[in-house]
Protein backbone atom coordinates (compact mmCIF):
# COMPACT_ATOMS: atom_id res chain seq x y z
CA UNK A 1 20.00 96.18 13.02
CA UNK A 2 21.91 94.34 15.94
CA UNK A 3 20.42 94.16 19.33
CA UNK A 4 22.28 93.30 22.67
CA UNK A 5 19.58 92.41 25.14
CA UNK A 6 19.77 92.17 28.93
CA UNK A 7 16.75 91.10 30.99
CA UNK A 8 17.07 88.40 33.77
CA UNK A 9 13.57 87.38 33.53
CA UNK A 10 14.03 84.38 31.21
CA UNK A 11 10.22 84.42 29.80
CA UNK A 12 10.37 88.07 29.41
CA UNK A 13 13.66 87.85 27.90
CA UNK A 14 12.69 84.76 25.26
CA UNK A 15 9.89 86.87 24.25
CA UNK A 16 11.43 90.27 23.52
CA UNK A 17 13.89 88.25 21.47
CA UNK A 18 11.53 86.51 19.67
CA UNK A 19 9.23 89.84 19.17
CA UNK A 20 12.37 91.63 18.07
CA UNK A 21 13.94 88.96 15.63
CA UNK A 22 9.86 88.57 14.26
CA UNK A 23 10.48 92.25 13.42
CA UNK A 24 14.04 92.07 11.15
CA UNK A 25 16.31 92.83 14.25
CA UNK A 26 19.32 90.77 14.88
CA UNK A 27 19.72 89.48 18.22
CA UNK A 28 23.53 89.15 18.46
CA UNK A 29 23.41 88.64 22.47
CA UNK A 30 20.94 87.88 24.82
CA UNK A 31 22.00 87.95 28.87
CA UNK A 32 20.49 87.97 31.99
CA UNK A 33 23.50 89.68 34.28
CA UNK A 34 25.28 93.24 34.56
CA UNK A 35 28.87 91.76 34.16
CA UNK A 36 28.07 89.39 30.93
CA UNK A 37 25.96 92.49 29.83
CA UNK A 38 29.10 94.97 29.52
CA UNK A 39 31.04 92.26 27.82
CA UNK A 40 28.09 91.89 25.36
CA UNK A 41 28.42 95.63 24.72
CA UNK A 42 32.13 95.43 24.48
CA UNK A 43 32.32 92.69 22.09
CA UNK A 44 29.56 93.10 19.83
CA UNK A 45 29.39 97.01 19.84
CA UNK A 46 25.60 96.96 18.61
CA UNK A 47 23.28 99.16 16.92
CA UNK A 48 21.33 99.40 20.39
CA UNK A 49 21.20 97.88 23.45
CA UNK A 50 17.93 96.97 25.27
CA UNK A 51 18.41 96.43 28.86
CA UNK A 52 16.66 95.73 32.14
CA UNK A 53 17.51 98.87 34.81
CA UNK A 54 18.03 95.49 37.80
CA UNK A 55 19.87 92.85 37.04
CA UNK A 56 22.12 90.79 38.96
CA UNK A 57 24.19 90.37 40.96
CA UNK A 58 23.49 93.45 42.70
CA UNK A 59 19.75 93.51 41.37
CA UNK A 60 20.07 97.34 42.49
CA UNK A 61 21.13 99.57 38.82
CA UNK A 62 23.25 97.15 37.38
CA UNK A 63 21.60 97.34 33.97
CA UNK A 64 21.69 101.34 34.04
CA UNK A 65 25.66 101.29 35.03
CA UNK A 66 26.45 99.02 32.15
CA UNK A 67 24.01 101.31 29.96
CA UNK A 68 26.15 104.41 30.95
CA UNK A 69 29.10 102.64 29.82
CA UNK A 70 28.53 104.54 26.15
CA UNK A 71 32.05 106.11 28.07
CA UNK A 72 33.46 103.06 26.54
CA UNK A 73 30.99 102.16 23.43
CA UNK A 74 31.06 106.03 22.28
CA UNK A 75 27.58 106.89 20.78
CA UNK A 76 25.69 103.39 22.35
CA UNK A 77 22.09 104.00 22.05
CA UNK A 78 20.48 102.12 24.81
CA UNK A 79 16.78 102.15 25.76
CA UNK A 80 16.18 101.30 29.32
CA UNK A 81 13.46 98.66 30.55
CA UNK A 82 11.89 99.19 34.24
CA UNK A 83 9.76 97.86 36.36
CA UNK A 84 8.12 101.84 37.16
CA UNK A 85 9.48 104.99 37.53
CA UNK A 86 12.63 105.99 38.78
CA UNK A 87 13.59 109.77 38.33
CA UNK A 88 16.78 109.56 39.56
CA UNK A 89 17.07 107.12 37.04
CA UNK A 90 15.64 108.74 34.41
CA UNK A 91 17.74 111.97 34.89
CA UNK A 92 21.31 109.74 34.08
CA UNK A 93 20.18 108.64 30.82
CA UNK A 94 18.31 112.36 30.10
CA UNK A 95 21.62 114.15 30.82
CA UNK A 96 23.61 111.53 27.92
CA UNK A 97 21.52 113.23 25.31
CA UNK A 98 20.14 111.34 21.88
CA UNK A 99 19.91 107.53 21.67
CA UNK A 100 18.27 106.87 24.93
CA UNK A 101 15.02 105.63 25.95
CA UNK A 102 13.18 104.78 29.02
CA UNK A 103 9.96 102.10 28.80
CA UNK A 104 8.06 100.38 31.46
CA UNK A 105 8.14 97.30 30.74
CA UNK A 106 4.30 97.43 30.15
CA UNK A 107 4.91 99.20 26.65
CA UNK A 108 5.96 95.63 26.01
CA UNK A 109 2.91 94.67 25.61
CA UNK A 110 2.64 97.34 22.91
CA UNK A 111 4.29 95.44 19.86
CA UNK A 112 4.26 98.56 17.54
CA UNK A 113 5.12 101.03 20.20
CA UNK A 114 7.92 99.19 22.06
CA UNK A 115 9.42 97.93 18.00
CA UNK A 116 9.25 101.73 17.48
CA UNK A 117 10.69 102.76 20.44
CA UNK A 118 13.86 100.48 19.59
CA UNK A 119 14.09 102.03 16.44
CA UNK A 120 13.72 105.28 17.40
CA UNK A 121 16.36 105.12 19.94
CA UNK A 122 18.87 103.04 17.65
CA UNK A 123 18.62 106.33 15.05
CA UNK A 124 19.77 108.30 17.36
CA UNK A 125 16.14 109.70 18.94
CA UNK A 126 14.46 109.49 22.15
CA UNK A 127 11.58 107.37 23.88
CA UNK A 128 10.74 108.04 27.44
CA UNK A 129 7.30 107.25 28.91
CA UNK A 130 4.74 108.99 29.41
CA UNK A 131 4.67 108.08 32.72
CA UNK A 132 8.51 109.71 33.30
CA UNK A 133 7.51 112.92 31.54
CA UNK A 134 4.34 113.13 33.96
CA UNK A 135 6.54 112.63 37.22
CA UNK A 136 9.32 114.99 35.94
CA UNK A 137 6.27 117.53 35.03
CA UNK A 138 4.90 117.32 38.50
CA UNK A 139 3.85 120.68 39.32
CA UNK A 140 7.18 121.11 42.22
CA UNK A 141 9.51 120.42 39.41
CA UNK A 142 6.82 122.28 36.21
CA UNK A 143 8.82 124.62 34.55
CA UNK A 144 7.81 127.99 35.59
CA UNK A 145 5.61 130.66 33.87
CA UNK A 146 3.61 127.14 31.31
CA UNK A 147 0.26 126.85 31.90
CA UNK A 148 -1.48 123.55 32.45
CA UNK A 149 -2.31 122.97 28.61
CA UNK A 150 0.86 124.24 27.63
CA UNK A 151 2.26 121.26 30.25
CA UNK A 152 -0.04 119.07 28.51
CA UNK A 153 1.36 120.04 25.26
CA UNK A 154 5.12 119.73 26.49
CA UNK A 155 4.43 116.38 27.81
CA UNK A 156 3.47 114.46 24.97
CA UNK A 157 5.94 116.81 22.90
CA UNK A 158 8.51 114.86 25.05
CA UNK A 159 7.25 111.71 24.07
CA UNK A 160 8.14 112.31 20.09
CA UNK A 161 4.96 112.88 19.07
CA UNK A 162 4.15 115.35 16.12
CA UNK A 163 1.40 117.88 16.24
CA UNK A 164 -0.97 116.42 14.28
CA UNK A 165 -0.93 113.31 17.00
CA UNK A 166 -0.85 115.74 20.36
CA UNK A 167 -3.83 117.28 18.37
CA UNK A 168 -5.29 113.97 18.46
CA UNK A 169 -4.28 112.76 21.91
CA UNK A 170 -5.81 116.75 23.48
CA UNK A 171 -8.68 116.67 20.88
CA UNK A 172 -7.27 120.18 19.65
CA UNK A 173 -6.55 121.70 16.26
CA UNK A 174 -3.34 121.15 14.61
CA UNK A 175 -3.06 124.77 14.68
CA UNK A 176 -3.74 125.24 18.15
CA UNK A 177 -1.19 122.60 18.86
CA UNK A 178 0.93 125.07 16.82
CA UNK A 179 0.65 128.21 18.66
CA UNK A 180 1.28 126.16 22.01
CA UNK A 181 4.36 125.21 20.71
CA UNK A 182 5.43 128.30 19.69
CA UNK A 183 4.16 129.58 23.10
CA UNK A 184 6.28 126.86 25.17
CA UNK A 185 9.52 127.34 23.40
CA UNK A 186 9.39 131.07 23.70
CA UNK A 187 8.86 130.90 27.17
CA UNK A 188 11.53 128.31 27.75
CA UNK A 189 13.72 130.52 25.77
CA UNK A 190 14.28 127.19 23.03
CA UNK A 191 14.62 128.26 19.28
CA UNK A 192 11.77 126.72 17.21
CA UNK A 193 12.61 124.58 15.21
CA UNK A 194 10.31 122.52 12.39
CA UNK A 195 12.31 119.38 12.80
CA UNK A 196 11.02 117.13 15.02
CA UNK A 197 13.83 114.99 16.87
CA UNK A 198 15.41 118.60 17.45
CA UNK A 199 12.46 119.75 19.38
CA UNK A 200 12.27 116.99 21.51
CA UNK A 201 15.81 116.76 22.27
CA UNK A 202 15.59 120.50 23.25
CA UNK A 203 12.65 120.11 25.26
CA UNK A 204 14.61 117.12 27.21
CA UNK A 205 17.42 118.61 27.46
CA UNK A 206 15.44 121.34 29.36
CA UNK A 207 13.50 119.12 31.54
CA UNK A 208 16.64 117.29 32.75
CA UNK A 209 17.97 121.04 33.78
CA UNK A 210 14.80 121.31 35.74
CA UNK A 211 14.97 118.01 37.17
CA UNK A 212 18.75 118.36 38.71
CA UNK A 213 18.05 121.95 39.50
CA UNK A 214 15.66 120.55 41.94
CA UNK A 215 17.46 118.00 43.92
């Protein structure tokens, strides 16, 4: 799988390329800038993208510009590395539908869940923090008519996960986990459906509605 990364943080950089290459990905470009970053993407036209949200010159959203130029890589996955939070920020790569992630860089840390999160996003799925799903489920933006459980349930829902591990993560039954779900999409008017990336697309989809409807 080929890999164009974009951090200007050399250590950082050096050792997400060495923890991706450890794990069968091929590195075809590593750079540390948003102009070198969009020729990477041009040139190379990878399997995903992995990219800082600042990077120079403007250390603003350079990385997240030259993300949202799938315009001219049609179809780029790209999973976005920050710093914290940013909704706004969040809400751009929400509204570009499947391939798209958004880490804090702490999930680093995580080998397995940051090497899953690339490979999630470079098949066409989704990986957004927890910590973005909390924010954008902040009870001023919540859809309407969920209760809390059923926001606990959507949350980590958003985050991929299957039943059997929101089960885990609430310390509920499967089945309960079930009948939530069944509960949430009816209420957010969502067709279920048992396939898994389909669901959380929908879900995402929905909570980027909510998020723009409120700003």
């Amino acid at each position: 799988m080929r890999v164009v990364l974009a951090e200007d943080l050399y250590l950082l950089r050096n050792g997400i390329e060495r923890l991706l290459r450890g794990h069968g990905f091929d590195v075809v470009a590593t750079v540390d800038n948003g102009p070198d970053l969009l020729a990477a993407l041009l040139e190379h036209r990878p399997d995903v993208a992995v990219i800082d949200i600042r990077l120079p010159p403007s250390q603003t959203d350079e990385g997240l510009r030259a993300a949202l130029a799938r315009r001219e890589v049609p179809g780029l996955p790209v999973l976005i590395l920050s710093q914290y939070v940013q909704q706004l920020y969040a809400r751009e790569l929400l509204a570009h539908g499947s391939g798209v992630g958004y880490l804090l860089k702490d999930r680093v840390l995580d080998t397995d869940e940051f090497v899953d999160a690339v490979r999630r996003v470079a098949a066409g799925g989704t990986a957004i923090d927890p910590e973005v799903i909390a924010q954008l489920l902040t009870p001023d933006r919540a859809p309407a008519g969920l209760t809390a459980r059923e926001l606990d349930v959507l949350a980590l829902m958003a985050q991929g996960l299957s039943n059997a591990t929101v089960a885990q993560r609430l310390s509920l039954s499967e089945g309960s986990v079930s009948k939530y779900t069944t509960q949430i999409f009816a209420k957010l008017g969502l067709i279920p459906s048992p396939d898994t990336h389909r669901r959380v697309m929908a879900v995402l989809a929905y909570l980027n509605r909510i998020d723009t409807s409120t700003t």
